[in-house]
PDB file of N, CA and C in Angstrom:
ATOM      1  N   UNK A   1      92.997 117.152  90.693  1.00  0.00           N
ATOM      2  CA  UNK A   1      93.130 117.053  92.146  1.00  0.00           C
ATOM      3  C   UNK A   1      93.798 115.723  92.493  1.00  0.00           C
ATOM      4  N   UNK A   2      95.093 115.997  93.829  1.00  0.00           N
ATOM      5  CA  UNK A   2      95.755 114.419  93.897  1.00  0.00           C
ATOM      6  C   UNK A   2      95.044 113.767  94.784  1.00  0.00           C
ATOM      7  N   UNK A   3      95.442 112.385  95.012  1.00  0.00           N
ATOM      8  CA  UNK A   3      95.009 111.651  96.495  1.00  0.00           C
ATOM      9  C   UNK A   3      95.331 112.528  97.688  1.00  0.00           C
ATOM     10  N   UNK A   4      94.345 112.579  98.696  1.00  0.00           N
ATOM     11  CA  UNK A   4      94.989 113.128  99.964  1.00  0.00           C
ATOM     12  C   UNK A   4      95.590 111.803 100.603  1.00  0.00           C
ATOM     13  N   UNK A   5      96.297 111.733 101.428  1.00  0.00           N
ATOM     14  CA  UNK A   5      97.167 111.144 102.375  1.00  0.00           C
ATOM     15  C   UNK A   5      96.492 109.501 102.279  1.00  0.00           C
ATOM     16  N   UNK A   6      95.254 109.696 103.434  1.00  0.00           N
ATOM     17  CA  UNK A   6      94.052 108.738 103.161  1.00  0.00           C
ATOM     18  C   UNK A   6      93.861 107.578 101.842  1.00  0.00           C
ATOM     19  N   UNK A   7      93.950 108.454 101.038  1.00  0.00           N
ATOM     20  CA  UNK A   7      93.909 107.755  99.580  1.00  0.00           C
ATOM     21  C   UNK A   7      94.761 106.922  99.292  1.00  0.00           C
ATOM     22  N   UNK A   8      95.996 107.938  99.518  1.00  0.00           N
ATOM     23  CA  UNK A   8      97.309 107.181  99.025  1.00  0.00           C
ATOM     24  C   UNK A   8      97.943 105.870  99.346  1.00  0.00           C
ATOM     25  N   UNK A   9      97.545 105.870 100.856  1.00  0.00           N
ATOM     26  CA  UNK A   9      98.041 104.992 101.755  1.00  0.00           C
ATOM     27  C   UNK A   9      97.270 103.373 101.803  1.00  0.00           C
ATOM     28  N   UNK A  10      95.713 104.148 101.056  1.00  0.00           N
ATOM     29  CA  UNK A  10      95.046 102.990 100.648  1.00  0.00           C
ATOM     30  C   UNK A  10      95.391 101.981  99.356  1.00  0.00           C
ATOM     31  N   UNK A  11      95.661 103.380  98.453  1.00  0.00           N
ATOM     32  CA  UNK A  11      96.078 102.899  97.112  1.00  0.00           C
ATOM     33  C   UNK A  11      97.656 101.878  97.005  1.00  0.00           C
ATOM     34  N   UNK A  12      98.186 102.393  98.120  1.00  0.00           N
ATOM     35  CA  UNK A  12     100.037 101.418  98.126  1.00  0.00           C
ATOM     36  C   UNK A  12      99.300 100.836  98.536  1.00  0.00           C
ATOM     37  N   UNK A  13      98.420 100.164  99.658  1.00  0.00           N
ATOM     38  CA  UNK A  13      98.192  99.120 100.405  1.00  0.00           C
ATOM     39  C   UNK A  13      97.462  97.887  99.422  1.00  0.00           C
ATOM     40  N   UNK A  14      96.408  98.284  98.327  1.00  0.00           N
ATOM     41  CA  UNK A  14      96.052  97.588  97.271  1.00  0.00           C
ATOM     42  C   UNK A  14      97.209  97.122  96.260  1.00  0.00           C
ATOM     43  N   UNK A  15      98.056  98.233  95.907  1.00  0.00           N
ATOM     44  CA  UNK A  15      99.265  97.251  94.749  1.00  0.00           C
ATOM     45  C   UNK A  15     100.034  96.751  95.225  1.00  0.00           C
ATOM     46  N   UNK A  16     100.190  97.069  97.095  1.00  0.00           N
ATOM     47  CA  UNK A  16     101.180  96.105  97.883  1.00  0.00           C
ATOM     48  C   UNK A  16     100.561  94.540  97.496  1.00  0.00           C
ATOM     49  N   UNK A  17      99.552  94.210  98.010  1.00  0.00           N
ATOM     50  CA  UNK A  17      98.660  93.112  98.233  1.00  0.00           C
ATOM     51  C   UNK A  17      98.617  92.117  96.692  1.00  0.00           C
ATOM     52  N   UNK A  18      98.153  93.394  95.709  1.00  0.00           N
ATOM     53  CA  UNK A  18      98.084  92.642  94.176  1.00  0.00           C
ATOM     54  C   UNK A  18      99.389  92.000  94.556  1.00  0.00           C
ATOM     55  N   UNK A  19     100.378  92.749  94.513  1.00  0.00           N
ATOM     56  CA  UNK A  19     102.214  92.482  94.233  1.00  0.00           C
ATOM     57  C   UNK A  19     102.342  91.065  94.970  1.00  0.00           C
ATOM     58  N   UNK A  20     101.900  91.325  95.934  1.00  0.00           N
ATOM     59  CA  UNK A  20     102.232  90.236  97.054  1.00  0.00           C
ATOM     60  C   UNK A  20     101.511  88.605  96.220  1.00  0.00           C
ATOM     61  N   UNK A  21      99.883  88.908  96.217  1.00  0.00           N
ATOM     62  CA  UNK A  21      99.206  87.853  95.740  1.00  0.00           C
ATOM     63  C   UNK A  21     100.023  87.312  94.396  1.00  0.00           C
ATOM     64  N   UNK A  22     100.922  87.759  94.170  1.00  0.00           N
ATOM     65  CA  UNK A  22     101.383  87.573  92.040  1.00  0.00           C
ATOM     66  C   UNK A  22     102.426  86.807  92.879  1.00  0.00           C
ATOM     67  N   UNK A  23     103.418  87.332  93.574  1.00  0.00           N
ATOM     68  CA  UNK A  23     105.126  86.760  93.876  1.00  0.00           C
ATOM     69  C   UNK A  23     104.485  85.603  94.638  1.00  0.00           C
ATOM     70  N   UNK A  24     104.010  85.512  95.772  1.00  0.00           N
ATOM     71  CA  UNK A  24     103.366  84.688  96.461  1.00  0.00           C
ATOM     72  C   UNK A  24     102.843  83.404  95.940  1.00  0.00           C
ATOM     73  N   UNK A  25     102.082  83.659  95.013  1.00  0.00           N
ATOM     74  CA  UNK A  25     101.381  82.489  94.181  1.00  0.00           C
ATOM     75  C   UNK A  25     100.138  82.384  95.350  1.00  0.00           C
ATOM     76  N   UNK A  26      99.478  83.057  96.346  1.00  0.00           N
ATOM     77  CA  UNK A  26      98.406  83.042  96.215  1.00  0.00           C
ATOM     78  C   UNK A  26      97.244  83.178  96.283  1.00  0.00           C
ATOM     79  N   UNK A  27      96.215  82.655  96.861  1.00  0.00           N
ATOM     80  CA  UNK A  27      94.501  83.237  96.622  1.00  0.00           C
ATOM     81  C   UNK A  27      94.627  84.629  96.755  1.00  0.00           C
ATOM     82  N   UNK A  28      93.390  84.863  96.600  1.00  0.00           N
ATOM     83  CA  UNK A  28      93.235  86.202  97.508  1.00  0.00           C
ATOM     84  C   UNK A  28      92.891  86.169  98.637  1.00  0.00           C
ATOM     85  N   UNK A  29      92.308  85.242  99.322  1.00  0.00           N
ATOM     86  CA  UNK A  29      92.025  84.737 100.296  1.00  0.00           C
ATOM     87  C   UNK A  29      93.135  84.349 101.447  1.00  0.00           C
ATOM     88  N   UNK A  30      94.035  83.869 100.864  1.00  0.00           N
ATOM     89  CA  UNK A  30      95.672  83.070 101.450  1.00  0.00           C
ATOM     90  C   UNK A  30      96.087  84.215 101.687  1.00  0.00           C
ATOM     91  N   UNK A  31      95.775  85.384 100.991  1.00  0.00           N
ATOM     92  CA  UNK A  31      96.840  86.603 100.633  1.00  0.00           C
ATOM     93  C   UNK A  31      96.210  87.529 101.580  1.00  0.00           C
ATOM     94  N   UNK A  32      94.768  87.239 102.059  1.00  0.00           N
ATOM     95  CA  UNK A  32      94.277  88.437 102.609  1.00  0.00           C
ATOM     96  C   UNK A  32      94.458  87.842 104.528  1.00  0.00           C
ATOM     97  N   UNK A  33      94.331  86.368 104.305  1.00  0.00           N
ATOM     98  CA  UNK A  33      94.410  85.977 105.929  1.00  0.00           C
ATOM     99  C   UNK A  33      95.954  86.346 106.570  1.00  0.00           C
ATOM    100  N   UNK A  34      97.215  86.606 105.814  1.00  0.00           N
ATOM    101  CA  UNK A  34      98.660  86.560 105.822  1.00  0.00           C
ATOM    102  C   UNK A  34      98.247  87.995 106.477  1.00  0.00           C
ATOM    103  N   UNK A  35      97.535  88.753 105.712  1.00  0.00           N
ATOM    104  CA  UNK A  35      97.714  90.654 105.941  1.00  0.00           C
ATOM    105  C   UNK A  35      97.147  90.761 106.957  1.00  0.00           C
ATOM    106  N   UNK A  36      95.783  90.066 107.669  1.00  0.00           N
ATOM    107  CA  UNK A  36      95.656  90.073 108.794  1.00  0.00           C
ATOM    108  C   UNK A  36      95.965  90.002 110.068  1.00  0.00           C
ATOM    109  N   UNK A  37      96.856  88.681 109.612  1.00  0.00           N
ATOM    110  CA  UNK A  37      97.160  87.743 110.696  1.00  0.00           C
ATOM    111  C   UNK A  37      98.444  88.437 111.430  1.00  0.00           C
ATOM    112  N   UNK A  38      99.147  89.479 110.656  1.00  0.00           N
ATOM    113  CA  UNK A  38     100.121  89.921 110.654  1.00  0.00           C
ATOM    114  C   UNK A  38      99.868  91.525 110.451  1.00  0.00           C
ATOM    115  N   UNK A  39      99.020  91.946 110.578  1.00  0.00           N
ATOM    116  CA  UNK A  39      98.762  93.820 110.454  1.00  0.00           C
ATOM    117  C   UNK A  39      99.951  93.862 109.538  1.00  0.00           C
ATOM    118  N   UNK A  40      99.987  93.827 108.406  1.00  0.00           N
ATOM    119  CA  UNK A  40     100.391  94.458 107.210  1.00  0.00           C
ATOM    120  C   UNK A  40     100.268  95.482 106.798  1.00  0.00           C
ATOM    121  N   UNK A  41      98.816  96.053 106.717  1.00  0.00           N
ATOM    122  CA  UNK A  41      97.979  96.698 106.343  1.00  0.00           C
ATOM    123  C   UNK A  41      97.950  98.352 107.512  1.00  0.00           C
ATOM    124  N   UNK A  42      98.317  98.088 108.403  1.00  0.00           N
ATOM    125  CA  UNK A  42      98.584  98.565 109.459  1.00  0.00           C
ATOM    126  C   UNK A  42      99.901  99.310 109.364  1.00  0.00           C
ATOM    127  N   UNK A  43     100.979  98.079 109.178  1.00  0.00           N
ATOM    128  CA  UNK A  43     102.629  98.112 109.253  1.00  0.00           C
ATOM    129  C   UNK A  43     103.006  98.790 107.951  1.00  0.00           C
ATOM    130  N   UNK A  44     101.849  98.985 106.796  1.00  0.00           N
ATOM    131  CA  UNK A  44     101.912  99.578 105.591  1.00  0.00           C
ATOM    132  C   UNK A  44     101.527 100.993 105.621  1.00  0.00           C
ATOM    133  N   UNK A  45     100.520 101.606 106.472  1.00  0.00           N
ATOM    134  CA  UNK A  45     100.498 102.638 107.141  1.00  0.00           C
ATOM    135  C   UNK A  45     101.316 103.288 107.894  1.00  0.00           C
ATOM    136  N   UNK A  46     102.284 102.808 108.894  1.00  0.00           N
ATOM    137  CA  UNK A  46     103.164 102.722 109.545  1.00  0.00           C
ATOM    138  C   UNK A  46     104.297 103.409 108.687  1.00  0.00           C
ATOM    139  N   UNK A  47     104.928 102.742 107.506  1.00  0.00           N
ATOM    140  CA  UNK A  47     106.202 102.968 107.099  1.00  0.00           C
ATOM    141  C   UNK A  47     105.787 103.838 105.583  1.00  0.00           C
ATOM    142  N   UNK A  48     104.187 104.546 105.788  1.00  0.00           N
ATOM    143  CA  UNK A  48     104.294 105.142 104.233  1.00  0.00           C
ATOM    144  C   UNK A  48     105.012 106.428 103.842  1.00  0.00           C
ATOM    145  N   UNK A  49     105.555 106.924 104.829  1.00  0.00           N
ATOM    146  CA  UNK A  49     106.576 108.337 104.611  1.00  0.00           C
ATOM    147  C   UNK A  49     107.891 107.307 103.710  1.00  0.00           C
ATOM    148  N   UNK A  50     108.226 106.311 103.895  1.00  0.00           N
ATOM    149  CA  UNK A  50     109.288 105.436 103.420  1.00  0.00           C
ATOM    150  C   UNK A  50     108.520 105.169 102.083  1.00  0.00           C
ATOM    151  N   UNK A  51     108.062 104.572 102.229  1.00  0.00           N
ATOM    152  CA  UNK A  51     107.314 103.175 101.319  1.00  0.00           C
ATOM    153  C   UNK A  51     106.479 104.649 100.329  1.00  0.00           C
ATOM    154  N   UNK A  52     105.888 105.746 100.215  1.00  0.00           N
ATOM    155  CA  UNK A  52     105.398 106.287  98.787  1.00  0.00           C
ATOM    156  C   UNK A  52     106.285 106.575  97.808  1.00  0.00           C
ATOM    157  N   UNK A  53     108.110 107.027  98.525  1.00  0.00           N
ATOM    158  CA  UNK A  53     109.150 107.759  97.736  1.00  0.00           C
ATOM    159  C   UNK A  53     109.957 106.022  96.880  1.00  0.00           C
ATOM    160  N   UNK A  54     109.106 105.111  97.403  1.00  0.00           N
ATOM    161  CA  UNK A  54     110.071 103.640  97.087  1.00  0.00           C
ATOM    162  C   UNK A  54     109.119 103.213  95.765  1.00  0.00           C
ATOM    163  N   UNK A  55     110.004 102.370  95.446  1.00  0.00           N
ATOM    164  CA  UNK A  55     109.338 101.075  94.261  1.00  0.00           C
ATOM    165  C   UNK A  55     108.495 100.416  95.280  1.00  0.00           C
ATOM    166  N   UNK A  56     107.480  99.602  94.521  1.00  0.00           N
ATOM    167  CA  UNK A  56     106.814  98.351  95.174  1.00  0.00           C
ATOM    168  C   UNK A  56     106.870  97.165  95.429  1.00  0.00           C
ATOM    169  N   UNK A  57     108.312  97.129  94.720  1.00  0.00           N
ATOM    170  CA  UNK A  57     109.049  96.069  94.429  1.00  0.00           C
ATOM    171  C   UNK A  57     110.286  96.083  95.694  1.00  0.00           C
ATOM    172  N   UNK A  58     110.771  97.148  96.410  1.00  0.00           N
ATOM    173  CA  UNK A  58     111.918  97.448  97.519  1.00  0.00           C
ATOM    174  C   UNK A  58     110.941  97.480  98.678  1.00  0.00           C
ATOM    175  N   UNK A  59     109.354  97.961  98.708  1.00  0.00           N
ATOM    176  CA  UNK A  59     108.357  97.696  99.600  1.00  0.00           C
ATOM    177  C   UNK A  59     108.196  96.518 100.082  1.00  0.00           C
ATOM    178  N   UNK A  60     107.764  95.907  99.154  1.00  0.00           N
ATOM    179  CA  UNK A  60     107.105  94.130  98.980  1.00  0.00           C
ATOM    180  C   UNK A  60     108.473  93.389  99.847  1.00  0.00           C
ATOM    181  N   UNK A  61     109.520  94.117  99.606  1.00  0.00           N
ATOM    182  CA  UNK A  61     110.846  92.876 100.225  1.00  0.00           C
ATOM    183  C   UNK A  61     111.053  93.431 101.286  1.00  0.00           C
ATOM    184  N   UNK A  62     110.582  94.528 102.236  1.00  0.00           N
ATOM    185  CA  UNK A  62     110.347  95.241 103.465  1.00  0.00           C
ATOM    186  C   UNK A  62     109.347  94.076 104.252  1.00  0.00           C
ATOM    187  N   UNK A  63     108.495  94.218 103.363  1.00  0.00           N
ATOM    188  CA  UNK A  63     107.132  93.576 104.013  1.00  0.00           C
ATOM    189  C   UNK A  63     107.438  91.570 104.146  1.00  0.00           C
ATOM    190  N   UNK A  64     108.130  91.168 103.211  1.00  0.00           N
ATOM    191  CA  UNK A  64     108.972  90.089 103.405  1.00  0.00           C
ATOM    192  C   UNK A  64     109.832  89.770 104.461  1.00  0.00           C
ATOM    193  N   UNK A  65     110.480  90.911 104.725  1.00  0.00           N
ATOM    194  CA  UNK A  65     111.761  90.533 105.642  1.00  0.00           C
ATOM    195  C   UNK A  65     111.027  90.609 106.651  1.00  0.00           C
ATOM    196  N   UNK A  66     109.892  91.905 107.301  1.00  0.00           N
ATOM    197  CA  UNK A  66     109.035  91.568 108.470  1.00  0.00           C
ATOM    198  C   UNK A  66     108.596  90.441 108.874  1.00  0.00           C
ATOM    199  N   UNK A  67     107.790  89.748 107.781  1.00  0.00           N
ATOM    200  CA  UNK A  67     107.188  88.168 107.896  1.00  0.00           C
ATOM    201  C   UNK A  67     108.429  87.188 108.602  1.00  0.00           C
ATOM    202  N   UNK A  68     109.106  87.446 108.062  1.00  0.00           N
ATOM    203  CA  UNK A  68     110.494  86.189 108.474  1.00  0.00           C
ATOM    204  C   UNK A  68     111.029  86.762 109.843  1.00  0.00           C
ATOM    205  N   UNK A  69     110.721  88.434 110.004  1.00  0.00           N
ATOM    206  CA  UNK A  69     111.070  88.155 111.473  1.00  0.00           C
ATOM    207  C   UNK A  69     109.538  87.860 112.850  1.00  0.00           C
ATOM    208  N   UNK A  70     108.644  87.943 111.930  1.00  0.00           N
ATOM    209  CA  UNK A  70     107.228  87.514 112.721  1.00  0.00           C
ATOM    210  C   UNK A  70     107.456  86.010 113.004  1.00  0.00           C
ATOM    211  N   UNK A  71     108.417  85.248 111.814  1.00  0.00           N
ATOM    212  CA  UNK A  71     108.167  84.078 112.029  1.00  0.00           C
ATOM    213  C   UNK A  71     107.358  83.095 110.482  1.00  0.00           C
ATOM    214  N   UNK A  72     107.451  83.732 109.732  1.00  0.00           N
ATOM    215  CA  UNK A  72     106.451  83.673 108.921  1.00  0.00           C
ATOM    216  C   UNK A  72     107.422  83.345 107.367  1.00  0.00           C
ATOM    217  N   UNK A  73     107.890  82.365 106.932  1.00  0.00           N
ATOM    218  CA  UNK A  73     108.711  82.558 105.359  1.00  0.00           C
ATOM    219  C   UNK A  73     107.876  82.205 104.597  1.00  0.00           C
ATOM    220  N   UNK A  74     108.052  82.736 103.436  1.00  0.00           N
ATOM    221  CA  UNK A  74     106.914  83.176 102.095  1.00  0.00           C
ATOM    222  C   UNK A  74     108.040  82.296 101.288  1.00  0.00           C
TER     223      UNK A  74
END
């Protein structure tokens, strides 16, 4: 049996975050106030019809270029 929808969207949103915390350099903590502060997590929900058929690696630089237009360079 696969992930339903729910699942899935949870599961990108966790290897988004790992991905992020690794390139980033850091905490989990640093890494989790950024996703807040900025509905990531949200905006990762948002674009998952895009973001399940992608790498996590063409994701992660989605979720980058957002930050820089929030205002935000990583």
């Amino acid at each position: 049996m696969g992930l339903n929808k729910r699942d899935d969207i949870f599961m990108l949103q966790v290897r988004l975050f790992r991905l992020a915390q690794l390139k980033w350099d850091k905490s989990a903590e640093e890494c989790e106030q950024i996703f807040k502060k900025y509905g990531l997590n949200e905006y990762i929900e948002t674009c998952y019809e895009e973001y399940h058929v992608q790498w996590d690696e063409a994701n992660l630089a989605d979720l980058e270029h957002y930050l820089k237009v929030k205002g935000l360079s990583i």
